[in-house]
Protein backbone atom coordinates (compact mmCIF):
# COMPACT_ATOMS: atom_id res chain seq x y z
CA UNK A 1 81.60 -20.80 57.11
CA UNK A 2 80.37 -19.06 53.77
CA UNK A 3 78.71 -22.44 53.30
CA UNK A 4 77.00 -22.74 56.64
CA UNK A 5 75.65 -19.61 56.62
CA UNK A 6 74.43 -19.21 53.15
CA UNK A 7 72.27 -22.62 53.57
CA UNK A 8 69.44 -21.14 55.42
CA UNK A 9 69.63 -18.03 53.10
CA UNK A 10 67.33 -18.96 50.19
CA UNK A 11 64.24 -19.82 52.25
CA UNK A 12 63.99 -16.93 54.68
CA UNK A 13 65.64 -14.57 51.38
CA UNK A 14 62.70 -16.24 48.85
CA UNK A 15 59.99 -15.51 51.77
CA UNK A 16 61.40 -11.75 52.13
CA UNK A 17 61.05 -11.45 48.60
CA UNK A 18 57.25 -12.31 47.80
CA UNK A 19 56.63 -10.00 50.99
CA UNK A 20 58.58 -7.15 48.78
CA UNK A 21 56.97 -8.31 45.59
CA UNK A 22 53.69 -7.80 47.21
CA UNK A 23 54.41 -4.41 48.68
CA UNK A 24 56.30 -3.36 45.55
CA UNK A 25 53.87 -1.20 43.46
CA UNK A 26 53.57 -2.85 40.20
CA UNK A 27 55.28 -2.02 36.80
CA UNK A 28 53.36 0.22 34.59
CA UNK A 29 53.34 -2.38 31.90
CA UNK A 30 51.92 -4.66 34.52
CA UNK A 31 49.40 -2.71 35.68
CA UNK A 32 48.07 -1.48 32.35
CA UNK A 33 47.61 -5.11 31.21
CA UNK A 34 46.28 -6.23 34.44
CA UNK A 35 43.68 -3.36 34.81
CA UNK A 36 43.15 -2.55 31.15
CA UNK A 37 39.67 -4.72 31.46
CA UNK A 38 38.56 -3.15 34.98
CA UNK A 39 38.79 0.20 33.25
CA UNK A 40 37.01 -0.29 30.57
CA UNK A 41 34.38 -1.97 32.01
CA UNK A 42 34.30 0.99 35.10
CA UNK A 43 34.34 3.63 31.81
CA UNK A 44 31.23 1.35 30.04
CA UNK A 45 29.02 1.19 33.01
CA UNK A 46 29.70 5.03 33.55
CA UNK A 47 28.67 6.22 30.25
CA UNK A 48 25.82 3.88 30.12
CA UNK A 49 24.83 5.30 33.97
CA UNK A 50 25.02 8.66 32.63
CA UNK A 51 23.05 8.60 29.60
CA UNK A 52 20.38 7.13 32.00
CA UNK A 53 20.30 9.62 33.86
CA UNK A 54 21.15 12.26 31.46
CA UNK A 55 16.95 13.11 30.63
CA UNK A 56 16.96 13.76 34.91
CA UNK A 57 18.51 17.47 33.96
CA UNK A 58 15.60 18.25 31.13
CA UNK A 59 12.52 17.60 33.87
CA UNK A 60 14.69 20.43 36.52
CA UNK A 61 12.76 23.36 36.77
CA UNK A 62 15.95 25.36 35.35
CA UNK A 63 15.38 23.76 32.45
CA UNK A 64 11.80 24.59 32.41
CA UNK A 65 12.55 27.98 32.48
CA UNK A 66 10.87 30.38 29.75
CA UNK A 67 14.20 31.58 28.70
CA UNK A 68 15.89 28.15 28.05
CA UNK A 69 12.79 26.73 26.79
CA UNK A 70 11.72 29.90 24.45
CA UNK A 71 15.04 28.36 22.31
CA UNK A 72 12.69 25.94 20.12
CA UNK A 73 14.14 23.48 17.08
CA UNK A 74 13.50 24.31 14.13
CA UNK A 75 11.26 22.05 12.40
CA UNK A 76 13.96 20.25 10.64
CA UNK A 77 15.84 19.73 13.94
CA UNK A 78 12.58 18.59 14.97
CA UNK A 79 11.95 15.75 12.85
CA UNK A 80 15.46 14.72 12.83
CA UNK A 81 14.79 14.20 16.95
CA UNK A 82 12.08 12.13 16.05
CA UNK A 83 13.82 10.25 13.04
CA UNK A 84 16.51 9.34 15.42
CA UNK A 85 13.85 7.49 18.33
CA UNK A 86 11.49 6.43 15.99
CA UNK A 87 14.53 4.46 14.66
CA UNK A 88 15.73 3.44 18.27
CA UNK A 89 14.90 -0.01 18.98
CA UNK A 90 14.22 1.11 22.82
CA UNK A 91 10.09 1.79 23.49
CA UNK A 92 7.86 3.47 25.82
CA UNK A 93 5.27 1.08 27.70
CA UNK A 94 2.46 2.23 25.41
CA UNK A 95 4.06 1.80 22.28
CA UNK A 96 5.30 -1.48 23.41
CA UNK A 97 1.67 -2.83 24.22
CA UNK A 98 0.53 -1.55 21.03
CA UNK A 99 3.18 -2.95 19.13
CA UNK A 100 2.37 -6.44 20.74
CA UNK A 101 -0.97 -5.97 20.20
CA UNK A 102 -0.30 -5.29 16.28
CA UNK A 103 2.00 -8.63 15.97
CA UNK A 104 -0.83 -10.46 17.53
CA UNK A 105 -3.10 -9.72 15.11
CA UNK A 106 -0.37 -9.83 12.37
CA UNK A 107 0.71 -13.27 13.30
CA UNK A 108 -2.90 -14.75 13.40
CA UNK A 109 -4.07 -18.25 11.90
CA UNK A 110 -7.28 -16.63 10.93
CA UNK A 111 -8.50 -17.60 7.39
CA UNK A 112 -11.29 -15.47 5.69
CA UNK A 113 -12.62 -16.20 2.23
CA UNK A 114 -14.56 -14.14 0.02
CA UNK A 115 -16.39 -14.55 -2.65
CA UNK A 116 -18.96 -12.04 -4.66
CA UNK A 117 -20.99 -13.70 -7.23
CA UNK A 118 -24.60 -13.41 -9.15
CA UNK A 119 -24.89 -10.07 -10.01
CA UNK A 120 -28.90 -9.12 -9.98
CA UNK A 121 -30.95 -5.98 -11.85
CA UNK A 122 -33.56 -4.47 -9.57
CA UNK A 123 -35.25 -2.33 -11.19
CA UNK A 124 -35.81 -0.58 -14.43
CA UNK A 125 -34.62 2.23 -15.99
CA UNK A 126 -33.24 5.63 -13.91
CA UNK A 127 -34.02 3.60 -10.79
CA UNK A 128 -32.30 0.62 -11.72
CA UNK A 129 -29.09 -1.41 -9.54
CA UNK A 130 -27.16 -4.34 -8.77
CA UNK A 131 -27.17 -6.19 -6.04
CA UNK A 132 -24.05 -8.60 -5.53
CA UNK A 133 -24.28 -12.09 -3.09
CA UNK A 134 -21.21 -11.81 -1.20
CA UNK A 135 -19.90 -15.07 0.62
CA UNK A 136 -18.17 -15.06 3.24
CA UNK A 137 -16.05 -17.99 4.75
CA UNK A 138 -13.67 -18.47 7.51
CA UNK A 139 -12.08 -19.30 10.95
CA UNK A 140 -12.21 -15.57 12.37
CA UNK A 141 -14.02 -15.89 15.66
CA UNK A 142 -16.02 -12.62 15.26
CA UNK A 143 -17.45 -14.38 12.12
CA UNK A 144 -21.19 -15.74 13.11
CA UNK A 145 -21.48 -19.64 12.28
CA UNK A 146 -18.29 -19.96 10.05
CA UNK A 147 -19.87 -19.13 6.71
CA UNK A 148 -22.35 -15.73 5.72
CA UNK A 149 -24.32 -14.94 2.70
CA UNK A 150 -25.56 -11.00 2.57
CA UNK A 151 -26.76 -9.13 -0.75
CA UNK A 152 -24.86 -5.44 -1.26
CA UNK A 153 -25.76 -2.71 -3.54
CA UNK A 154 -22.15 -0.95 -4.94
CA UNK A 155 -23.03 1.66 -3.08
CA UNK A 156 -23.04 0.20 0.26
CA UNK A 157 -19.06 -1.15 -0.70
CA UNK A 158 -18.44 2.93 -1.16
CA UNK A 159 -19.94 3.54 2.20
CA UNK A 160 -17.80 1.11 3.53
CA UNK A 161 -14.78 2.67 2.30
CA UNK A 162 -15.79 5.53 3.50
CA UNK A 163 -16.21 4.09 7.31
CA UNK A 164 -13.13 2.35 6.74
CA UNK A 165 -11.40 6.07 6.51
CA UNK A 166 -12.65 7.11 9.08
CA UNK A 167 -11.91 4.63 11.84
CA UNK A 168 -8.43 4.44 10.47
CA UNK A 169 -6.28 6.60 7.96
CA UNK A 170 -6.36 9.09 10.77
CA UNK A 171 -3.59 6.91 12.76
CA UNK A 172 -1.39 6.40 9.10
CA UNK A 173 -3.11 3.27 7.48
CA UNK A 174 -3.28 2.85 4.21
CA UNK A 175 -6.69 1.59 3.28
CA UNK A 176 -7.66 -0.07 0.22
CA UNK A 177 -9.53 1.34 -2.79
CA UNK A 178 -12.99 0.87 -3.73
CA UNK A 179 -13.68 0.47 -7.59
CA UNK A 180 -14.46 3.57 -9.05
CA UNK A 181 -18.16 4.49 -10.17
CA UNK A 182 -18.83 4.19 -13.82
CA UNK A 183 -21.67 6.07 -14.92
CA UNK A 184 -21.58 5.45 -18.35
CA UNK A 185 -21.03 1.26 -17.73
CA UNK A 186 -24.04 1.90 -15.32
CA UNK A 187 -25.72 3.58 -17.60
CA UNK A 188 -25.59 0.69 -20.43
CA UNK A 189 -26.45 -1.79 -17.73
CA UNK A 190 -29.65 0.00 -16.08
CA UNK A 191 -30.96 0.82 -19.92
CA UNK A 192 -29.76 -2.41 -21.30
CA UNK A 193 -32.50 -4.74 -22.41
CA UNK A 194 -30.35 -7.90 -23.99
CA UNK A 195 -30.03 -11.47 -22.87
CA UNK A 196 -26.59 -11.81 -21.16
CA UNK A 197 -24.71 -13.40 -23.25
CA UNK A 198 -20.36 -13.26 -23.44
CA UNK A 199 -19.00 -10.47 -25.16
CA UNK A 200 -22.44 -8.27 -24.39
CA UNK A 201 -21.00 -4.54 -22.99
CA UNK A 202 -23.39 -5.22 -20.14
CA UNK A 203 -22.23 -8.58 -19.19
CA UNK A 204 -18.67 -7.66 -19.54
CA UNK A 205 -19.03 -4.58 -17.45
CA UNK A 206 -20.52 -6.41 -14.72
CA UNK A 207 -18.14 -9.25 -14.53
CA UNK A 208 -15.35 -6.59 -14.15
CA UNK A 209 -17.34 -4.68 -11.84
CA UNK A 210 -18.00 -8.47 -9.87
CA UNK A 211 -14.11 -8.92 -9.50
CA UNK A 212 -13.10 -5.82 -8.73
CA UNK A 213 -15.47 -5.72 -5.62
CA UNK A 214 -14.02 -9.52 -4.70
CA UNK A 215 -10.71 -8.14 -4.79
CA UNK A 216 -11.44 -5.01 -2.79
CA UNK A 217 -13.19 -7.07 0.01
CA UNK A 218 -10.35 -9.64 -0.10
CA UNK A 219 -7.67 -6.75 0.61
CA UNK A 220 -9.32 -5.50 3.39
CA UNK A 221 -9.93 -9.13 4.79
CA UNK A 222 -6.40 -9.56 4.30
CA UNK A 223 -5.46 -6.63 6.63
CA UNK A 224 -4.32 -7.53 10.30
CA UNK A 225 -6.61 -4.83 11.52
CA UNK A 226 -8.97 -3.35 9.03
CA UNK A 227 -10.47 -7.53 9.03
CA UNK A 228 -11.20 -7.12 12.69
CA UNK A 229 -13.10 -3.76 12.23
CA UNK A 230 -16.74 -4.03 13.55
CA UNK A 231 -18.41 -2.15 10.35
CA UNK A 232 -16.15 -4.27 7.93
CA UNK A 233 -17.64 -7.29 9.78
CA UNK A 234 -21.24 -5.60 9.85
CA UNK A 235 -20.42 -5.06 6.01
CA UNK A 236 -20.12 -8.89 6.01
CA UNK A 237 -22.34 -10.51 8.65
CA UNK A 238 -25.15 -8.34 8.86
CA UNK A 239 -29.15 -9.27 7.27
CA UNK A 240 -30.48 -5.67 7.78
CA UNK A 241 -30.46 -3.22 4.74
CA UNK A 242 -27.00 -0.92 5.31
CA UNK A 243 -27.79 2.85 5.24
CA UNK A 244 -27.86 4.22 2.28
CA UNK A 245 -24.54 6.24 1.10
CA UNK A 246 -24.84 9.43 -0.38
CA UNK A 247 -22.77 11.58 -2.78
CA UNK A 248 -21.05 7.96 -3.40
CA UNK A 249 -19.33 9.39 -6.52
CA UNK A 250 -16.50 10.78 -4.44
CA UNK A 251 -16.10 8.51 -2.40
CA UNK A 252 -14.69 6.17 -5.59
CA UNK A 253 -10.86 6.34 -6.24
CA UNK A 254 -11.78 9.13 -8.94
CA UNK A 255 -13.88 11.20 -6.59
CA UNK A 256 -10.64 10.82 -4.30
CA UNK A 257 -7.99 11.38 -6.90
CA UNK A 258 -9.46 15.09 -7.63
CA UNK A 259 -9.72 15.54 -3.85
CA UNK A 260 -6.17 15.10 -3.69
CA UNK A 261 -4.86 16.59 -6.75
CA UNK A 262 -6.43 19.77 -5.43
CA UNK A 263 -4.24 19.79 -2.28
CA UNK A 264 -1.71 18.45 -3.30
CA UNK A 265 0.46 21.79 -4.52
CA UNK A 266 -0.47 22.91 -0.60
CA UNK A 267 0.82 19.76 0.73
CA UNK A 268 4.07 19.08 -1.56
CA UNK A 269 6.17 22.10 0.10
CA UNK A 270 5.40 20.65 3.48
CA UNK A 271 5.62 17.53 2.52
CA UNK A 272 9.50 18.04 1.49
CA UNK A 273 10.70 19.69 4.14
CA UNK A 274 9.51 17.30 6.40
CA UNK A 275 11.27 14.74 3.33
CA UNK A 276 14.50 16.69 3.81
CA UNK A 277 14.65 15.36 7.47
CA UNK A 278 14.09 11.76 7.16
CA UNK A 279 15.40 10.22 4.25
CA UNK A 280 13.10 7.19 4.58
CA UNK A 281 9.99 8.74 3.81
CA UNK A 282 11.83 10.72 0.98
CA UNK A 283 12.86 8.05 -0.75
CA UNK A 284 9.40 5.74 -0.29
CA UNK A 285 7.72 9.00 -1.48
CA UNK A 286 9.80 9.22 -5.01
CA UNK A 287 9.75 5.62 -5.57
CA UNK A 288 5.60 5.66 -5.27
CA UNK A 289 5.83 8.27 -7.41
CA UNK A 290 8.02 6.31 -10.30
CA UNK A 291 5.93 3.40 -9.25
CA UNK A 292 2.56 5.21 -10.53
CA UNK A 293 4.35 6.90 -13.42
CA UNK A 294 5.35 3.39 -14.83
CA UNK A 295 2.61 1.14 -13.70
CA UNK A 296 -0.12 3.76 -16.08
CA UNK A 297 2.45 2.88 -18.94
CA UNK A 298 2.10 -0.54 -18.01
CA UNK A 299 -1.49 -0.42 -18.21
CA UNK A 300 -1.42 1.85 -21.22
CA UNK A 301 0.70 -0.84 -22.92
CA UNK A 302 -1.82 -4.16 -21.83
CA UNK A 303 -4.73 -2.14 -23.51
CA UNK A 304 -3.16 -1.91 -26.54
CA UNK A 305 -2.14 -5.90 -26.30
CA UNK A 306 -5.84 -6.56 -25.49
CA UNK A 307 -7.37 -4.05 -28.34
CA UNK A 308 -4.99 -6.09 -30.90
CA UNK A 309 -5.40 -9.38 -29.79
CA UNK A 310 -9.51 -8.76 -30.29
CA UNK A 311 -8.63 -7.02 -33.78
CA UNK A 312 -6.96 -10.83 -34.36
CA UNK A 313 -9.38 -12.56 -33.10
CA UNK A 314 -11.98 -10.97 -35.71
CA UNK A 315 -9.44 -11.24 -38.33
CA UNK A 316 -8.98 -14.64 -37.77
CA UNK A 317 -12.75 -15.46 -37.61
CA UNK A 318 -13.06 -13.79 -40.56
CA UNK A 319 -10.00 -15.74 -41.84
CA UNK A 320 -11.71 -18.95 -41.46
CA UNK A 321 -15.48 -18.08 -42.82
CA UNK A 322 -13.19 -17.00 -46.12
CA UNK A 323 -11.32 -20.41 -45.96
CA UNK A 324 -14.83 -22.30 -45.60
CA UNK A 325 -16.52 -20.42 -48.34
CA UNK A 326 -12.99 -21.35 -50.70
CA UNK A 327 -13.36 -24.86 -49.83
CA UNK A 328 -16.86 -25.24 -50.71
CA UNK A 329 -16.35 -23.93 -54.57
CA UNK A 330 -13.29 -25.76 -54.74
CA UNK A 331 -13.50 -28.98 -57.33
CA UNK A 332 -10.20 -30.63 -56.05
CA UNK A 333 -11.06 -32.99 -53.20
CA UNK A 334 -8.35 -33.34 -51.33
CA UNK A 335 -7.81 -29.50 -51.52
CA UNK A 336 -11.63 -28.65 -50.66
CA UNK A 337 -11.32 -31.06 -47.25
CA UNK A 338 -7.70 -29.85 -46.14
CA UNK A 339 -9.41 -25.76 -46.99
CA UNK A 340 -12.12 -26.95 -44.85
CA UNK A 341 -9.87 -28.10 -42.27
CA UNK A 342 -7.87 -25.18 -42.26
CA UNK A 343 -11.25 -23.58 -41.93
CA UNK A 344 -11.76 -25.32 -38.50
CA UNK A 345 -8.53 -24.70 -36.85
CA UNK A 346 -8.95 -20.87 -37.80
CA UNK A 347 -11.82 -21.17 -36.01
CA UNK A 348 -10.18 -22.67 -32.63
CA UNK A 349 -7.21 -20.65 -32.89
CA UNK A 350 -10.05 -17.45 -32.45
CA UNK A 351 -11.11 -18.90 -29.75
CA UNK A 352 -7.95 -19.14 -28.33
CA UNK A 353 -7.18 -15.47 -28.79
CA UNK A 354 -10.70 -14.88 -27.50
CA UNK A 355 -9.51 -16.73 -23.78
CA UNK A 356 -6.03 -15.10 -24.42
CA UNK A 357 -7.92 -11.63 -24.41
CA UNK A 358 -9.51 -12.34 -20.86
CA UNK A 359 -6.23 -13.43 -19.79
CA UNK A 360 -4.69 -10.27 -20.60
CA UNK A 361 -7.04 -8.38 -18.95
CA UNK A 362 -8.58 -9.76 -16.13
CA UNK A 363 -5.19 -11.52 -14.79
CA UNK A 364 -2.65 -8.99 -15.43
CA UNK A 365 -4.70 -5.91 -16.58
CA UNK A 366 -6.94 -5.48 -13.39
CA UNK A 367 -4.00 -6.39 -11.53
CA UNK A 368 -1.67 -3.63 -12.56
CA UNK A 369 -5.03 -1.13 -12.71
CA UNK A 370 -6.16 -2.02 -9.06
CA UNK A 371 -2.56 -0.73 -7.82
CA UNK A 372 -2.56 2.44 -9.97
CA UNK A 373 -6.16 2.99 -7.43
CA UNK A 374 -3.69 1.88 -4.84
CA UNK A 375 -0.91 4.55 -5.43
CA UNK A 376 -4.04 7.09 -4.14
CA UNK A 377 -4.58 5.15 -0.37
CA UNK A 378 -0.57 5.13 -0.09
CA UNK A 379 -0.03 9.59 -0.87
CA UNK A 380 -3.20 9.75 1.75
CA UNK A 381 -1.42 8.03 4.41
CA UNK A 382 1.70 9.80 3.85
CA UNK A 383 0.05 13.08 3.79
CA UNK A 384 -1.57 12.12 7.31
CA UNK A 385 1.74 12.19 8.09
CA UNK A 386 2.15 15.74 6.96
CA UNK A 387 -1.33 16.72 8.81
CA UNK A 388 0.08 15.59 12.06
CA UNK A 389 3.45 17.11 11.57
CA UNK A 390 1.45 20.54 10.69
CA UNK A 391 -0.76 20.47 13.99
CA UNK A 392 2.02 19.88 16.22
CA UNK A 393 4.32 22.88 14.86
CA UNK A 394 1.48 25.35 14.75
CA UNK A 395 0.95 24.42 18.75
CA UNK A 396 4.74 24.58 19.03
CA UNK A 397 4.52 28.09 17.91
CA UNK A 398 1.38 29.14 19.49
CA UNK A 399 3.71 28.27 22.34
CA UNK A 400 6.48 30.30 21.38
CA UNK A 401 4.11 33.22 21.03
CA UNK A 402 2.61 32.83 24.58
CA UNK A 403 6.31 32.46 25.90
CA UNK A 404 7.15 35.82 24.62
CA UNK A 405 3.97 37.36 25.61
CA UNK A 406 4.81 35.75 29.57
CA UNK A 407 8.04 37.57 29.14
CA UNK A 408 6.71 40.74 28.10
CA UNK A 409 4.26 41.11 30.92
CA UNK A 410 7.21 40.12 33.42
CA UNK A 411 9.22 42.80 32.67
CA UNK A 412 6.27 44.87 32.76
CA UNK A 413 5.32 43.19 36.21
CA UNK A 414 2.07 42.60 35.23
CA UNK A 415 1.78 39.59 37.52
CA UNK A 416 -1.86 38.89 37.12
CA UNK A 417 -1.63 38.51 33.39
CA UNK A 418 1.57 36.50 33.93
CA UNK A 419 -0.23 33.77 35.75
CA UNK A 420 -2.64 33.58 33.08
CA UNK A 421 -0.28 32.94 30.28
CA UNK A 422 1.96 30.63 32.28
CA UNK A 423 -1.47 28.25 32.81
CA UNK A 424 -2.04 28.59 29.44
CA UNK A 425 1.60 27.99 28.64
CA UNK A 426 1.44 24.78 30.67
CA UNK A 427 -1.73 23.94 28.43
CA UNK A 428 0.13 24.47 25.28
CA UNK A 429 2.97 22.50 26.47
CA UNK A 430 0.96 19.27 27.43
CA UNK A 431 -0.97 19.41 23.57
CA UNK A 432 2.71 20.24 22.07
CA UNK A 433 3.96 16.91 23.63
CA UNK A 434 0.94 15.06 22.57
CA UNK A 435 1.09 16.39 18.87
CA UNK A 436 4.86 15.15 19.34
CA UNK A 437 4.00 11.61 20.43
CA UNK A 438 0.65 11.58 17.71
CA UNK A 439 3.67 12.57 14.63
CA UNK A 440 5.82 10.18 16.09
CA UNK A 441 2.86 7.61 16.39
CA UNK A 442 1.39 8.29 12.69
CA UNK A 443 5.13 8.41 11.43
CA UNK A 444 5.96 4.78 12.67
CA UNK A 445 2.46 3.34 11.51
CA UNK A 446 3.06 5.04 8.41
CA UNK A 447 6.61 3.07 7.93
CA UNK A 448 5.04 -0.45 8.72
CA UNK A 449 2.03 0.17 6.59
CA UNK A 450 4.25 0.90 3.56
CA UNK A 451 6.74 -2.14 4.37
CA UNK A 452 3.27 -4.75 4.82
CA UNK A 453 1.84 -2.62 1.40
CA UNK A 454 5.51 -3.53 -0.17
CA UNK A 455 5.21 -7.11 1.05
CA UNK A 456 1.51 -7.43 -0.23
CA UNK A 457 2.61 -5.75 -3.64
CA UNK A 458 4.85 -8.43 -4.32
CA UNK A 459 3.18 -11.22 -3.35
CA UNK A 460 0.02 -9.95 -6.20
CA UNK A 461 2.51 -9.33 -9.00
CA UNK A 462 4.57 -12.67 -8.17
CA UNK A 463 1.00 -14.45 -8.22
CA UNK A 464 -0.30 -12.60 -11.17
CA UNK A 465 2.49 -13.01 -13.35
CA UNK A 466 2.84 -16.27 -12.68
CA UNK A 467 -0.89 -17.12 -13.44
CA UNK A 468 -0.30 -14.97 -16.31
CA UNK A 469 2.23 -17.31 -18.22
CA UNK A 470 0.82 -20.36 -17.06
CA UNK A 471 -2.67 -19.56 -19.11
CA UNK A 472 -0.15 -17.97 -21.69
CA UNK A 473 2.12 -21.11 -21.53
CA UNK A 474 -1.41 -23.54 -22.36
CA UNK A 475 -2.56 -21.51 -24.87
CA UNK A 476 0.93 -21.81 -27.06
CA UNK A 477 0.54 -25.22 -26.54
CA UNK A 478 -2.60 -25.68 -27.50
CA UNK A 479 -2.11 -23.62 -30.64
CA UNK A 480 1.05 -25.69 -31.37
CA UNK A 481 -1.22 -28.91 -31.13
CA UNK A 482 -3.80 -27.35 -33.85
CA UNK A 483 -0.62 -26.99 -36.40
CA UNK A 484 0.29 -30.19 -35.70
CA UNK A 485 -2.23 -31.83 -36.05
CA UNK A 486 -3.30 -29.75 -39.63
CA UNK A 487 0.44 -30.70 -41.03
CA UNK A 488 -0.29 -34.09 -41.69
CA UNK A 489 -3.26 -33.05 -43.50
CA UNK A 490 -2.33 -30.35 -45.58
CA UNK A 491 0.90 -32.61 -46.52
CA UNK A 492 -1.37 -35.14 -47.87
CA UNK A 493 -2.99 -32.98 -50.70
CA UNK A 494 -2.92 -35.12 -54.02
């Protein structure tokens, strides 16, 4: 009977079971493994929900009160705020078309060559100038029939620095610097009456001047924006005369350097508190600064190199006349040709040291003096920075002000003068959240103006050093091939 009975058992008993099993609530081991995912996704998708909507409280009019909003960040909390989205990769619409804009014209194919050649006098005496042919070549569509040839005084590449600052260091750019105006170069040049000839003061002031104007024009061409900029393509295109600048002596990287040295106690206080806030611009600040400081060594240090190689290249010269004049009073024969032969490699090798001298300063020497002019563009845009930071705090307290005056003439139920100073207080808060978004605006085109200025800097040096040796390389060897050539010679004497 047992067996009978306990036959139809395990079905209906197995059935009953998953029924129970189902009911049954489930072990907490279970369930914590089971809905350990769930939860955390649920927790995710809250969090991010509620910092969505967590700005939604800030736009309530209880936050918009005057006593919660009279409780204003300092100015360090400030630019902290302003660190932390700036460094955000999230965007507003407007900064996002901008920023698309920018890597458009960043990421161009565009080619632009430029070339200033044939220096010209007009003139004599006081009212003497140059005029320089500047060539321009290129697939920029704004550039009229693919190749230009204008004529420009010095003074109209000042004026275009000048236009150049204007249309854009206000919004953080850092634009590049014109060659300074030498009066006393000038000067030689205007009252100079020589032929040109190489190694003339004249000739050799112009020739600097010449590439120091190619290289300012091909820094600006190389600029994603300041290449597009209609006076920069005026400067290049156009046949008319250019307006005449005037006072062009500061508007040189001299003229500009005392310009800034005089505000720049005012500015350095500001300039490090807003410093203490975001380490970035800190630290970009102190290494320009070390930069500068070593780069004027640097230069310090070629001009010695080129002074002594020209004090060996006239004692070489003089070298070989003595070695000729030896030679021609010497009796022996074989010793009279191999001192006359000496005579003639002394000669070469002071021509070598002669090229080796150009090398040293028109290769490397302009190079490293063009960026010391450089360091100046750089503190201006950072001190844009500290402009815009200064107009938005002294809103931010005008604001404060007028808050405290709206309270005052509540509580003394003035409500005629309390509707004034809550339009005005409206006023003041629209201009207090644009001087926000212009700092924040400046502050980011600041940051990718250094990084493209770091990027450029490289790219010189790596190409200037490394035309440096390779003209430094071939002139060892070339030396080395005028000793080798004497050995057999001298080894020969009788």
């Amino acid at each position: 009977m047992a067996q009978e009975t306990s036959e139809p058992a395990p079905a209906e008993e197995v059935e009953k079971k998953l029924e129970d099993i189902s009911l049954e609530p489930a072990s907490p081991v279970a369930s914590e493994s089971k809905k350990e995912e769930p939860e955390e996704d649920l927790f995710q998708d809250a969090s991010a929900s509620a910092q969505v909507e967590e700005p939604e409280p800030a736009e309530s009019p209880v936050a918009s009160a005057p006593t919660a909003a009279s409780v204003s960040p300092s100015p360090e909390q400030a630019i902290a705020a302003v660190a932390d989205v700036s460094a955000t990769p999230e965007k507003s619409s407007d900064s996002a078309g901008l920023d698309a804009a920018e890597q458009d014209e960043a990421s161009d194919s565009f080619e632009l060559n430029i070339k200033v050649n044939e220096p010209e006098k007009v003139g004599d005496g006081m009212g003497a100038y140059m005029v320089y042919q500047v060539n321009t070549s290129g697939s920029l569509p704004a550039l009229k029939g693919g190749s230009v040839t204008v004529r420009r005084r010095f003074s109209d590449f000042l004026s275009l620095q000048s236009k150049l600052q204007i249309n854009h260091l206000k919004d953080g750019r850092i634009i590049p610097a014109a060659p300074e105006k030498s009066v006393v170069g000038m000067a030689k040049t205007k009252f100079s009456k020589e032929e040109s000839h190489r190694g003339s003061a004249s000739t050799d002031f112009l020739e600097k001047r010449r590439a120091s104007l190619e290289r300012y024009l091909q820094r600006c061409a190389k600029h994603p924006v300041l290449r597009k900029d209609g006076d920069f393509l005026e400067f290049l295109q156009s046949d008319k005369e250019l307006p005449k600048a005037t006072d062009t002596s500061a508007l040189s990287g001299a003229g500009m350097m005392r310009l800034l040295k005089g505000v720049g106690d005012s500015l350095s206080k500001m300039t490090a508190k807003i410093s203490d806030a975001d380490q970035w611009f800190e630290e970009k600040q102190q290494h320009f600064e070390n930069v500068d400081t070593h780069l004027k060594k640097l230069h310090s240090g070629i001009e010695s190199l080129v002074a002594h190689r020209r004090e060996l290249v006239s004692c070489t010269s003089a070298f070989a006349k003595s070695s000729a004049m030896l030679g021609n009073t010497e009796e022996h024969t074989s010793l009279s040709r191999v001192l006359a032969q000496l005579s003639e490699v002394e000669e070469k090798l002071a021509s070598l040291h002669d090229e080796q001298v150009d090398h040293d300063f028109f290769i490397f020497g302009e190079l490293v003096k063009d960026y010391i002019s450089l360091m100046v563009p750089v503190r201006a845009a950072f001190q844009q920075r500290v402009k815009a930071f200064q107009a938005w705090q002294v809103t931010q307290s005008t604001l404060q002000k007028k808050r405290e005056q709206e309270a005052k003439f509540a509580a003394q139920r003035n409500e005629e003068k309390v509707k004034l100073c809550q339009e005005e207080i409206k006023q003041l808060e629209i201009r207090v959240e644009k001087g926000q978004e212009e700092f924040e605006k400046v502050s980011k085109m600041v940051r990718k103006e250094v990084e493209r200025f770091e990027a450029e800097r490289v790219k010189d040096f790596k190409a200037g050093i490394l035309q440096y040796l390779e003209k430094l390389m071939h002139n060892q060897q070339q030396v080395i091939k005028l000793w080798e050539g004497f050995l057999p010679e001298a080894k020969a004497i009788a």
